[in-house]
C-alpha atoms as a PDB file:
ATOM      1  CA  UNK A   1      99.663 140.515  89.877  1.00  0.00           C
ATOM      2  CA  UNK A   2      98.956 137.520  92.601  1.00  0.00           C
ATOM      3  CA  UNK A   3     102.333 135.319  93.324  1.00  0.00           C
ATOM      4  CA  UNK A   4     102.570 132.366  91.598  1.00  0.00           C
ATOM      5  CA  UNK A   5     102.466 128.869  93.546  1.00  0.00           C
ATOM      6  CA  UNK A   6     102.129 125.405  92.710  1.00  0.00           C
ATOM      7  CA  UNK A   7      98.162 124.033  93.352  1.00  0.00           C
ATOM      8  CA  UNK A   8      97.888 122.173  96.174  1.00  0.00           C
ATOM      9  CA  UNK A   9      96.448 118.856  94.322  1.00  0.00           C
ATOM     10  CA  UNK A  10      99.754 118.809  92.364  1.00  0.00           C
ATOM     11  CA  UNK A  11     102.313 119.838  95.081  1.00  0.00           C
ATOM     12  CA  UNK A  12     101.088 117.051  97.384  1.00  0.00           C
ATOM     13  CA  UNK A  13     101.033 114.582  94.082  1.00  0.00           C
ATOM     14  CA  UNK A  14     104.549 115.199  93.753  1.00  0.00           C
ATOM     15  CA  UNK A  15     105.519 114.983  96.946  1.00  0.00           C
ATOM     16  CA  UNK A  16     103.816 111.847  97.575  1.00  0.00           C
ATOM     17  CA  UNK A  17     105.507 110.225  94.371  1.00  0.00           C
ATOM     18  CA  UNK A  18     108.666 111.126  95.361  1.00  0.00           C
ATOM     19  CA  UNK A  19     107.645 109.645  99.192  1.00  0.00           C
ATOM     20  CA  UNK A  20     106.339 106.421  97.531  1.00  0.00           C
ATOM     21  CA  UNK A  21     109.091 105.963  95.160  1.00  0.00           C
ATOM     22  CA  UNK A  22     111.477 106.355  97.935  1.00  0.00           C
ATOM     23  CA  UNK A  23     110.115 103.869 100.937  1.00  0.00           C
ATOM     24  CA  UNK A  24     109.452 101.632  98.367  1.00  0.00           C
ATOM     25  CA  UNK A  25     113.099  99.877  98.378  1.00  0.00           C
ATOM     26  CA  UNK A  26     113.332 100.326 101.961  1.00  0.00           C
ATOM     27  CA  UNK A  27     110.443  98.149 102.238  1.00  0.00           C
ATOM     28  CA  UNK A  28     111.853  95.655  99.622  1.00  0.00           C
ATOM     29  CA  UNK A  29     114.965  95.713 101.839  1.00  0.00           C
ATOM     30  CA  UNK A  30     112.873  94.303 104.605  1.00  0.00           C
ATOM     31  CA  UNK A  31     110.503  91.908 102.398  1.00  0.00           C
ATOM     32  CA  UNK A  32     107.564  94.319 102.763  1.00  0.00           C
ATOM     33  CA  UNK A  33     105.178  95.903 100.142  1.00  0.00           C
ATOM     34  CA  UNK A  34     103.562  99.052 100.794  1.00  0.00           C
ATOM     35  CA  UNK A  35      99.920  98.053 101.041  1.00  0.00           C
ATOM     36  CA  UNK A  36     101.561  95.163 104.050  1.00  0.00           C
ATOM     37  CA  UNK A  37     103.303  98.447 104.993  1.00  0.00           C
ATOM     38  CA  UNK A  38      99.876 100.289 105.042  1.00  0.00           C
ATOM     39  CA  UNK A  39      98.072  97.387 107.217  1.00  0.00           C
ATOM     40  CA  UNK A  40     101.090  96.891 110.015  1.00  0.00           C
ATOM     41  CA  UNK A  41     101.078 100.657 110.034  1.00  0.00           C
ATOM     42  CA  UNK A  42      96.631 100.831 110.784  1.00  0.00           C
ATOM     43  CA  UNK A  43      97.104  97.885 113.417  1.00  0.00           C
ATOM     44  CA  UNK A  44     100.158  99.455 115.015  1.00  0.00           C
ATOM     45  CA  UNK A  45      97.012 101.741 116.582  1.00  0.00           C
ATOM     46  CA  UNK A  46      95.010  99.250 117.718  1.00  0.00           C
ATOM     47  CA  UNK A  47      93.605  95.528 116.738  1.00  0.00           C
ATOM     48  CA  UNK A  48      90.672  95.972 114.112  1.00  0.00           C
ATOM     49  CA  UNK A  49      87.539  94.392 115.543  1.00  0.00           C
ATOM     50  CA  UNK A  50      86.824  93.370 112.183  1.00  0.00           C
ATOM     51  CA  UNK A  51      88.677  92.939 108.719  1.00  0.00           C
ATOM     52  CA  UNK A  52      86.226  95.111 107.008  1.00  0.00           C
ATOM     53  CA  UNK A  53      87.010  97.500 109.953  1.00  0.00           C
ATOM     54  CA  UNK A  54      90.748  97.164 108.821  1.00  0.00           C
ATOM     55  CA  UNK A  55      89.543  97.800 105.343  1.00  0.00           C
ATOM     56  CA  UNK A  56      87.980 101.453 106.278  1.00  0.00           C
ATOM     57  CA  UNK A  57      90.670 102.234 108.305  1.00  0.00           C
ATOM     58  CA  UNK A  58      93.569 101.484 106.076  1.00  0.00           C
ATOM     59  CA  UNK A  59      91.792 102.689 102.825  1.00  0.00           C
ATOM     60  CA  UNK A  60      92.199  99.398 101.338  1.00  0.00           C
ATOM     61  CA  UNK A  61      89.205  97.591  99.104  1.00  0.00           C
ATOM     62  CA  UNK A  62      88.285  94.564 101.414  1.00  0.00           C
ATOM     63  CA  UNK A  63      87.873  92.310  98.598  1.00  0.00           C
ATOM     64  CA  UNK A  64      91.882  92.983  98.107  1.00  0.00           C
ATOM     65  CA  UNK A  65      92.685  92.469 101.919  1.00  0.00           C
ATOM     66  CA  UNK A  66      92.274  88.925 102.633  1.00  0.00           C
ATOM     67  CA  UNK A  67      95.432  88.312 100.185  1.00  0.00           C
ATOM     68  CA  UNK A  68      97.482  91.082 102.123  1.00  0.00           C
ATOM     69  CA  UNK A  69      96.339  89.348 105.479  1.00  0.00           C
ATOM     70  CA  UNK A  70      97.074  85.471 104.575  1.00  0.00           C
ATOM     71  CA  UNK A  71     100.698  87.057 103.432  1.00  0.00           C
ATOM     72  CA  UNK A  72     101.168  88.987 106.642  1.00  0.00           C
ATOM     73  CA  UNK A  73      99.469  86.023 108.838  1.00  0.00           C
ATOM     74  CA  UNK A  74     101.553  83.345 107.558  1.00  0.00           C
ATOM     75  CA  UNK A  75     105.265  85.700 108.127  1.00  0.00           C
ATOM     76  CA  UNK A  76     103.291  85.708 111.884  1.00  0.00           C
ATOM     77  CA  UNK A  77     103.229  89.305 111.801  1.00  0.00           C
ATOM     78  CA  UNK A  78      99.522  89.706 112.593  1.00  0.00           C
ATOM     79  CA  UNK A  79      96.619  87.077 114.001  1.00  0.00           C
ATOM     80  CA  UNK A  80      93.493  86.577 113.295  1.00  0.00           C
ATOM     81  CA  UNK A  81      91.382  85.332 115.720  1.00  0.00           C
ATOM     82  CA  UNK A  82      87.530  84.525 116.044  1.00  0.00           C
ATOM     83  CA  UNK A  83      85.450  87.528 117.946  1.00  0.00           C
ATOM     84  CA  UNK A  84      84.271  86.354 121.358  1.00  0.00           C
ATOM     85  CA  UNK A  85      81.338  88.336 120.252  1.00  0.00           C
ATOM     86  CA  UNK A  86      80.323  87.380 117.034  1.00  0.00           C
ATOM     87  CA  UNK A  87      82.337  84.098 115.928  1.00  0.00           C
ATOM     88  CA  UNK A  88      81.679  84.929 112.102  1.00  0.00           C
ATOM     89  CA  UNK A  89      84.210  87.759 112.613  1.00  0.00           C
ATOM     90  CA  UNK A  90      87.993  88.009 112.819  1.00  0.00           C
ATOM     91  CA  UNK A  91      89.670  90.204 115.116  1.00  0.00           C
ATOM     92  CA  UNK A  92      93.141  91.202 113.409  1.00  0.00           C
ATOM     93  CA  UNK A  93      96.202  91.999 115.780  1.00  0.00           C
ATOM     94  CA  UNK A  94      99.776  92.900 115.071  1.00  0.00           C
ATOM     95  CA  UNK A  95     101.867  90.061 116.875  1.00  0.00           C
ATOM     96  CA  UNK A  96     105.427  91.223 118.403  1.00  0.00           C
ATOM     97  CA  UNK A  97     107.042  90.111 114.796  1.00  0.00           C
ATOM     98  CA  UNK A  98     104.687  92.524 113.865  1.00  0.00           C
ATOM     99  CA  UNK A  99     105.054  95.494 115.563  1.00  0.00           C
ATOM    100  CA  UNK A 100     108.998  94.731 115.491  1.00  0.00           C
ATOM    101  CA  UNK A 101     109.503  94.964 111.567  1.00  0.00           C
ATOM    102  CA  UNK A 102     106.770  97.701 111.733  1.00  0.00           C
ATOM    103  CA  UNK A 103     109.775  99.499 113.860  1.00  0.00           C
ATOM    104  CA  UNK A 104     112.256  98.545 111.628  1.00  0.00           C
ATOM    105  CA  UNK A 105     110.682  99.807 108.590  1.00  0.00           C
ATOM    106  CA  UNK A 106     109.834 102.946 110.228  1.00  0.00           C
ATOM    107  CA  UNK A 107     113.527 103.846 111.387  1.00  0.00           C
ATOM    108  CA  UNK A 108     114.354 103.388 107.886  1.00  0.00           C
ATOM    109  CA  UNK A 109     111.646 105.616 106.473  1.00  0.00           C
ATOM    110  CA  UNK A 110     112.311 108.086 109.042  1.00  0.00           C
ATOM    111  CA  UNK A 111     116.042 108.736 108.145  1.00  0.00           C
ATOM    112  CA  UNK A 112     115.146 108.189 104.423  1.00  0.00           C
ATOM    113  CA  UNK A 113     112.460 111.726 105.299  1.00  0.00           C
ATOM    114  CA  UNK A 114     115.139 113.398 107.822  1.00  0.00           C
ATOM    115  CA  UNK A 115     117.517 113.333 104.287  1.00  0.00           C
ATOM    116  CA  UNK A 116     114.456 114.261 102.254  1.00  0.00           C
ATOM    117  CA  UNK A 117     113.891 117.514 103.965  1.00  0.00           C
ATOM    118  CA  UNK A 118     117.265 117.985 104.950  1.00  0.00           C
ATOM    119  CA  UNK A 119     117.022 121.781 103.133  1.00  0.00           C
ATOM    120  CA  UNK A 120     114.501 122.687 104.991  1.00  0.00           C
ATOM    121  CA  UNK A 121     115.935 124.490 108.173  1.00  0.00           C
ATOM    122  CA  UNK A 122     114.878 122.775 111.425  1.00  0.00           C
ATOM    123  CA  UNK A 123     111.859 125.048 112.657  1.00  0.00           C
ATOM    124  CA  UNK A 124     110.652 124.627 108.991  1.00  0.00           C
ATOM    125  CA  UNK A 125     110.705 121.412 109.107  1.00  0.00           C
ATOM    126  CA  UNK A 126     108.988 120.581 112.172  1.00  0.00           C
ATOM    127  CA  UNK A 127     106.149 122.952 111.611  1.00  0.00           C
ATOM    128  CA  UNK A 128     105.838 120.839 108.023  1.00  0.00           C
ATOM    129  CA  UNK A 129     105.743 118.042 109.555  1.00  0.00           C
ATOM    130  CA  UNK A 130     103.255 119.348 112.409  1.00  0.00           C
ATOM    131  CA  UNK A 131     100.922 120.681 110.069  1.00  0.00           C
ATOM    132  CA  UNK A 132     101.226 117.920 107.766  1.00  0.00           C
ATOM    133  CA  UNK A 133     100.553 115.204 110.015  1.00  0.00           C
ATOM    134  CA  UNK A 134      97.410 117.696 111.314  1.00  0.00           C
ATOM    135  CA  UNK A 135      95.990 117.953 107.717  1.00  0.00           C
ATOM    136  CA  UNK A 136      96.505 114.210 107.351  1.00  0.00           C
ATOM    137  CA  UNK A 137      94.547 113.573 110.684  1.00  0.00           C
ATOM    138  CA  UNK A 138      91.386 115.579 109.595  1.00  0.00           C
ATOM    139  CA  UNK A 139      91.096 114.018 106.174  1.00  0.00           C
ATOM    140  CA  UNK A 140      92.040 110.137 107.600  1.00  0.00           C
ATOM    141  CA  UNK A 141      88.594 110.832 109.971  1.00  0.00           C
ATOM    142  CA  UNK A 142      86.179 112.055 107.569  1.00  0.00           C
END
């Protein structure tokens, strides 16, 4: 008789309920939603050379992004500015306000997940975490 374990598909669908339903009033707290979240987060790696650049990246629709990008532009949190390159596109950049509530919201999520896995003994949870943030890697570059 095998052991019994949850599927993957429906661990991880859990999990990541129980993740979104938890950052989400963090956010609120700091006058974020999670798809603004989700952009600060992409740009926090680099300026996107183009918005539907941004829109691969962050797994966002691009027809949904302007919206998310007039909001974010007009708290000054990220600039858009004309590409020396090709004037018809928009480089996007994280301005200081930016990256600054980016930090903000990501101290608060981080002690939110240090409570969340709080059972989890310490070598447990940093190997989660490790091979997590690997799995998370391979699928984000496919």
């Amino acid at each position: 008789m095998s052991e019994q374990r949850h599927d993957l598909g429906a661990a991880f669908a859990w999990l990541a309920r129980a993740m979104i339903k938890a950052e989400e009033p963090l956010l609120r707290a700091h006058d974020v939603e999670m798809w603004d979240y989700v952009i600060l987060a992409t740009l926090a790696r680099g300026p996107a050379s183009t918005q539907s650049e941004l829109a691969a990246a962050s797994g966002r629709d691009k027809t949904r992004l302007i919206p998310i990008l007039d909001r974010l532009e007009a708290r000054g949190l990220l600039r858009r500015t004309p590409d020396p390159a090709d004037r018809r596109n928009r480089v996007v950049a994280l301005t200081e306000d930016g990256l600054a509530l980016l930090g903000s919201c990501r101290a608060a999520i981080r002690e939110m997940e240090a409570e969340f896995l709080a059972d989890l003994e310490p070598g447990e949870r940093a190997t989660f975490v490790a091979v997590l943030e690997r799995l998370a890697d391979s699928v984000r570059d496919r």
